[in-house]
N, C-alpha and C. Protein backbone atom coordinates (compact mmCIF):
# COMPACT_ATOMS: atom_id res chain seq x y z
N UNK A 1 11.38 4.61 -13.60
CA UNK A 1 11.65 3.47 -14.45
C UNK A 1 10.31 2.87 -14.88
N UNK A 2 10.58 2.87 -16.26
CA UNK A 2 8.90 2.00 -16.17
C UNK A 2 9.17 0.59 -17.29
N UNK A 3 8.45 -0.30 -16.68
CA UNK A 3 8.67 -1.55 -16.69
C UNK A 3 7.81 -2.39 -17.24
N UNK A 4 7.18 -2.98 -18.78
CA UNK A 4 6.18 -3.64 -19.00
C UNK A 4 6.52 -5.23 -19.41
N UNK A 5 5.78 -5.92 -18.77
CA UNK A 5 5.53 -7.41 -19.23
C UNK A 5 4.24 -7.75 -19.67
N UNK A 6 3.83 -8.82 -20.94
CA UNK A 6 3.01 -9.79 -21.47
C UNK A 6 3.00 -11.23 -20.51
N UNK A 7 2.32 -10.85 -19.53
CA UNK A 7 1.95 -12.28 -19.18
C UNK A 7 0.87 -13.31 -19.51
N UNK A 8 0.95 -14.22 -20.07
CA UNK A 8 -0.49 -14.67 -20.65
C UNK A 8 -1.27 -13.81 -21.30
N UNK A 9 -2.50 -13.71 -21.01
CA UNK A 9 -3.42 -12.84 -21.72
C UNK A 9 -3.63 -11.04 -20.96
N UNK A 10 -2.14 -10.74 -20.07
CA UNK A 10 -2.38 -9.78 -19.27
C UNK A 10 -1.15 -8.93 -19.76
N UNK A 11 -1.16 -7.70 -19.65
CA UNK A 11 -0.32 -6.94 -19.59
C UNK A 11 0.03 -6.22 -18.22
N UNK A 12 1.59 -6.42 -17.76
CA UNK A 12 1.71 -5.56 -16.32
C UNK A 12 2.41 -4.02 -16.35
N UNK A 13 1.77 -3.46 -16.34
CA UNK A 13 3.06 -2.29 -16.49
C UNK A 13 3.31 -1.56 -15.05
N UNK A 14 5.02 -1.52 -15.05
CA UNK A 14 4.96 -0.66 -13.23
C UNK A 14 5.52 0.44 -13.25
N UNK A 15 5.56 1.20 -12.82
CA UNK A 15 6.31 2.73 -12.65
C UNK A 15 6.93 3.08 -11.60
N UNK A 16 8.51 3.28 -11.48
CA UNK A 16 9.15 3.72 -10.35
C UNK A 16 9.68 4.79 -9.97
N UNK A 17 8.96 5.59 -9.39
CA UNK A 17 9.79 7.13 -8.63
C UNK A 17 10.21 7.41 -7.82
N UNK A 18 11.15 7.22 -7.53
CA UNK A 18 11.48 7.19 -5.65
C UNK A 18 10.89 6.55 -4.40
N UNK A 19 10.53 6.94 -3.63
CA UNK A 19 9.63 5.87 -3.06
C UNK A 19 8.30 5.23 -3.64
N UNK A 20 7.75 5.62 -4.50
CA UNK A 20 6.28 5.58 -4.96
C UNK A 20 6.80 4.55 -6.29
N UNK A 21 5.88 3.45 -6.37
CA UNK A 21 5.60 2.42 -7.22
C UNK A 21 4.01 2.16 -7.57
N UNK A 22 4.16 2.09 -8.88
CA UNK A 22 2.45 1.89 -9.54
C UNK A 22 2.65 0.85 -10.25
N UNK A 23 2.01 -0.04 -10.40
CA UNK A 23 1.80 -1.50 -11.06
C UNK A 23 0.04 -1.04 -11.80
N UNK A 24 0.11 -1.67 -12.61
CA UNK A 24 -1.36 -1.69 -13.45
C UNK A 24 -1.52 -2.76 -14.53
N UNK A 25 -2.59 -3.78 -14.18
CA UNK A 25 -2.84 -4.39 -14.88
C UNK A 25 -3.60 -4.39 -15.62
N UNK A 26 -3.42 -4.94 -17.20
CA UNK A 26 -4.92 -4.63 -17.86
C UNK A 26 -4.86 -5.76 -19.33
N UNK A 27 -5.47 -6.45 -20.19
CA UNK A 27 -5.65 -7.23 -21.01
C UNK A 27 -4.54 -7.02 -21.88
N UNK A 28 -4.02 -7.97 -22.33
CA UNK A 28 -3.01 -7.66 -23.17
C UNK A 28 -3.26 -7.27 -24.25
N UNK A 29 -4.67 -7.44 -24.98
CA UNK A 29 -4.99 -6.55 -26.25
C UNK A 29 -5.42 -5.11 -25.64
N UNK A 30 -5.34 -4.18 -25.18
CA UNK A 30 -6.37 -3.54 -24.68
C UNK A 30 -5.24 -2.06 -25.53
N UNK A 31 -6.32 -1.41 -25.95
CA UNK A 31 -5.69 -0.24 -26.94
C UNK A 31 -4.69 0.77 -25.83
N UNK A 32 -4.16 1.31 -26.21
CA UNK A 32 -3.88 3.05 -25.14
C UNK A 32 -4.80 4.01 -25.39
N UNK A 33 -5.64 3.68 -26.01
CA UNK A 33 -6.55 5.11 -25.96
C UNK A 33 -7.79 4.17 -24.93
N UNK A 34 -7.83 2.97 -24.71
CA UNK A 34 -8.30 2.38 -23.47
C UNK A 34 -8.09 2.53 -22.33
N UNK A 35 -6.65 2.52 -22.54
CA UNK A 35 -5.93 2.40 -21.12
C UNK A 35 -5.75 3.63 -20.21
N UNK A 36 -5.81 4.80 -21.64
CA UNK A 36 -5.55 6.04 -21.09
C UNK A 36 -7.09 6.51 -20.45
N UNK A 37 -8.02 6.06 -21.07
CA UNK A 37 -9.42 6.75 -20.55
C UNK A 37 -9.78 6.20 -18.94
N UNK A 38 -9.30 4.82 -18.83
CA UNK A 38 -9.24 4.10 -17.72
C UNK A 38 -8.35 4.24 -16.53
N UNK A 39 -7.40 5.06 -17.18
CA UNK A 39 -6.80 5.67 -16.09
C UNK A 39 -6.56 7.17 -15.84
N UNK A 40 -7.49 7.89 -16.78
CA UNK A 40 -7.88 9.31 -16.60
C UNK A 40 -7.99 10.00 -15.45
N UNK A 41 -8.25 9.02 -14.41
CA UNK A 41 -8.75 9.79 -13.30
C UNK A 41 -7.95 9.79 -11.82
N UNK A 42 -6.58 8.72 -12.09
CA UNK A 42 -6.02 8.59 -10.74
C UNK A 42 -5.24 9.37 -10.61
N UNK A 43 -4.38 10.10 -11.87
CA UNK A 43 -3.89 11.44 -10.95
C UNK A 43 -4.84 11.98 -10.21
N UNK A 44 -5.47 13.09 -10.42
CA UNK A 44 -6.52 13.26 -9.17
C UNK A 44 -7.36 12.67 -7.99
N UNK A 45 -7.22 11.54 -8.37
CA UNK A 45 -7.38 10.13 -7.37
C UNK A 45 -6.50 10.25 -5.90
N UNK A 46 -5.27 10.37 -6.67
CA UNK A 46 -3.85 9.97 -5.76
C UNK A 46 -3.54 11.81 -5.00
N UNK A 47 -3.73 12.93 -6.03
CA UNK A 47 -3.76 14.06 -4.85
C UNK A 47 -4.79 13.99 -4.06
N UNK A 48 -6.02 13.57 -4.10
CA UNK A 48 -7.31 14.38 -2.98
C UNK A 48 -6.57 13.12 -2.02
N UNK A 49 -6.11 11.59 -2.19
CA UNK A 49 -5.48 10.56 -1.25
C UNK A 49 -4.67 10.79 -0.60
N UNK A 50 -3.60 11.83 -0.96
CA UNK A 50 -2.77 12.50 -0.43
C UNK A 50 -2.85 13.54 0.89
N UNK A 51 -4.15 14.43 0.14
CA UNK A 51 -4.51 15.61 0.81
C UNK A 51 -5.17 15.13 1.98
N UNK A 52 -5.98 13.85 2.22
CA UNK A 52 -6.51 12.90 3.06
C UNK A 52 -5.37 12.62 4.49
N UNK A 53 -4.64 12.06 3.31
CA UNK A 53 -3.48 11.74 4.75
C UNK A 53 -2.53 12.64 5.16
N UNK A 54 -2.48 13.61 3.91
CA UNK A 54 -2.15 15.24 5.32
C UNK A 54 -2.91 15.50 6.38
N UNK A 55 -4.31 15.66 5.83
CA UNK A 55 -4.47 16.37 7.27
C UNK A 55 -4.88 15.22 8.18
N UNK A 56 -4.88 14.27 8.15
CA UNK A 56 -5.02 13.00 9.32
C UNK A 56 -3.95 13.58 10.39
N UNK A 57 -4.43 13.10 11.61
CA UNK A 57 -3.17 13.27 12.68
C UNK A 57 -2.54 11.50 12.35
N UNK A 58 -0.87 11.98 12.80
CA UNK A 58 -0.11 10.67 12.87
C UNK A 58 -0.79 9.89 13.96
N UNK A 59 -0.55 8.40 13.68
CA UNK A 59 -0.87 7.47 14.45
C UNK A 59 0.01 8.02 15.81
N UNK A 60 1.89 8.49 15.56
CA UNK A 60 2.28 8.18 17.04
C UNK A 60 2.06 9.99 17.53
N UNK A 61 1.00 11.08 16.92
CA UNK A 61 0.26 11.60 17.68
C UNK A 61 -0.84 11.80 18.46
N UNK A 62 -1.36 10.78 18.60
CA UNK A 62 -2.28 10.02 19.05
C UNK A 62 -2.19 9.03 20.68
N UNK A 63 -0.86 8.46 20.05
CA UNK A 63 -0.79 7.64 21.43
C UNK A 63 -0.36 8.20 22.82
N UNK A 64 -1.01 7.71 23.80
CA UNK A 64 -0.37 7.80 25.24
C UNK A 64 0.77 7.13 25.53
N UNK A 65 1.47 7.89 26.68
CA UNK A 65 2.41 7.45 26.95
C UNK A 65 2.45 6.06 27.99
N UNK A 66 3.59 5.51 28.07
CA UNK A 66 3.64 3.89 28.47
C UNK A 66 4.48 3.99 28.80
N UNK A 67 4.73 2.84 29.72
CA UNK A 67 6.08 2.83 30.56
C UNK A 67 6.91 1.62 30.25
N UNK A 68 6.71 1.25 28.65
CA UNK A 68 8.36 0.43 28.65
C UNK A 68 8.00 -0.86 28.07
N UNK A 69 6.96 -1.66 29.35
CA UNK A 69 7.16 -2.68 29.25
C UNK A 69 5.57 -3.45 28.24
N UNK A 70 6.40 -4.65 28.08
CA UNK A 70 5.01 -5.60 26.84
C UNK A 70 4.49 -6.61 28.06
N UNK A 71 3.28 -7.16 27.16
CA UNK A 71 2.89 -8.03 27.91
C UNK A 71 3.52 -9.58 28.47
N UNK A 72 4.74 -9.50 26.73
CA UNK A 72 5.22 -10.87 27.05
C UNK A 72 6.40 -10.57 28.32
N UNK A 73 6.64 -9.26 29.00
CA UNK A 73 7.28 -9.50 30.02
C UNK A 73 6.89 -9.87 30.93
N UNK A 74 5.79 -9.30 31.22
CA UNK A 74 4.76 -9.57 32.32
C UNK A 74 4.18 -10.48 32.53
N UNK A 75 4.29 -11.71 31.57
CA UNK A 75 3.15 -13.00 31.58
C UNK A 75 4.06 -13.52 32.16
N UNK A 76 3.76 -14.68 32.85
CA UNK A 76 4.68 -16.03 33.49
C UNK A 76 4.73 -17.25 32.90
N UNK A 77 5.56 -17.77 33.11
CA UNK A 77 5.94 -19.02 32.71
C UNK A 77 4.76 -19.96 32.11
N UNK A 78 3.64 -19.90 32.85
CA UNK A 78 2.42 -20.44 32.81
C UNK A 78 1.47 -19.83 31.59
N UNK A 79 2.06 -18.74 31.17
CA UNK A 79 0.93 -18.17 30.86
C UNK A 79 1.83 -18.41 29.19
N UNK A 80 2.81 -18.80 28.72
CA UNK A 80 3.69 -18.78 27.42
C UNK A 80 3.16 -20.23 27.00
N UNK A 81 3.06 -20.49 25.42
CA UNK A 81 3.26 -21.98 25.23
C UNK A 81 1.42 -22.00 24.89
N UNK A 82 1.53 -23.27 23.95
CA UNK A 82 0.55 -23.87 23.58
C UNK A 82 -0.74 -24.32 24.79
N UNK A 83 -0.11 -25.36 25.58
CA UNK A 83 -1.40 -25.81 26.51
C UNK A 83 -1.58 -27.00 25.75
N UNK A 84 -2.01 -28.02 26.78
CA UNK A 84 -2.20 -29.41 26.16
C UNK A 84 -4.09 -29.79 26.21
């Protein structure tokens, strides 16, 4: 879905594909052969960003294992609350 508004002196335009949303702002006079040179480059931007967070390991491959409990179980009565 793509979606443009004139706000003041701005133009918003957003783009919706399934999970993925792009918003871009840019002057409300501003040509398309502006807009297009200015944004020439984020397709390829957004694959090498991609290819980045493929090969990253997941955060929950990373973590150790734990046994359950948080700290706010473990704190006492004393230890909850502002303090005067």
């Amino acid at each position: 879905m793509l979606d443009i508004e004139v706000v003041g002196d701005r133009t918003l335009a957003s783009v919706e594909k399934g999970d993925v949303s792009l918003l871009v702002e840019a002057p409300a006079g501003i040509s398309a052969e502006e807009l297009e040179q200015t944004l020439s480059g984020v397709p390829e931007s957004i694959e090498q960003t991609t290819k980045r967070f493929a090969d990253t390991t997941t955060m929950s491959a990373n973590t150790t294992e734990i046994d359950g409990s948080t700290d706010a179980e473990d704190a006492t009565d004393d230890d909850l609350g502002g303090g005067a």
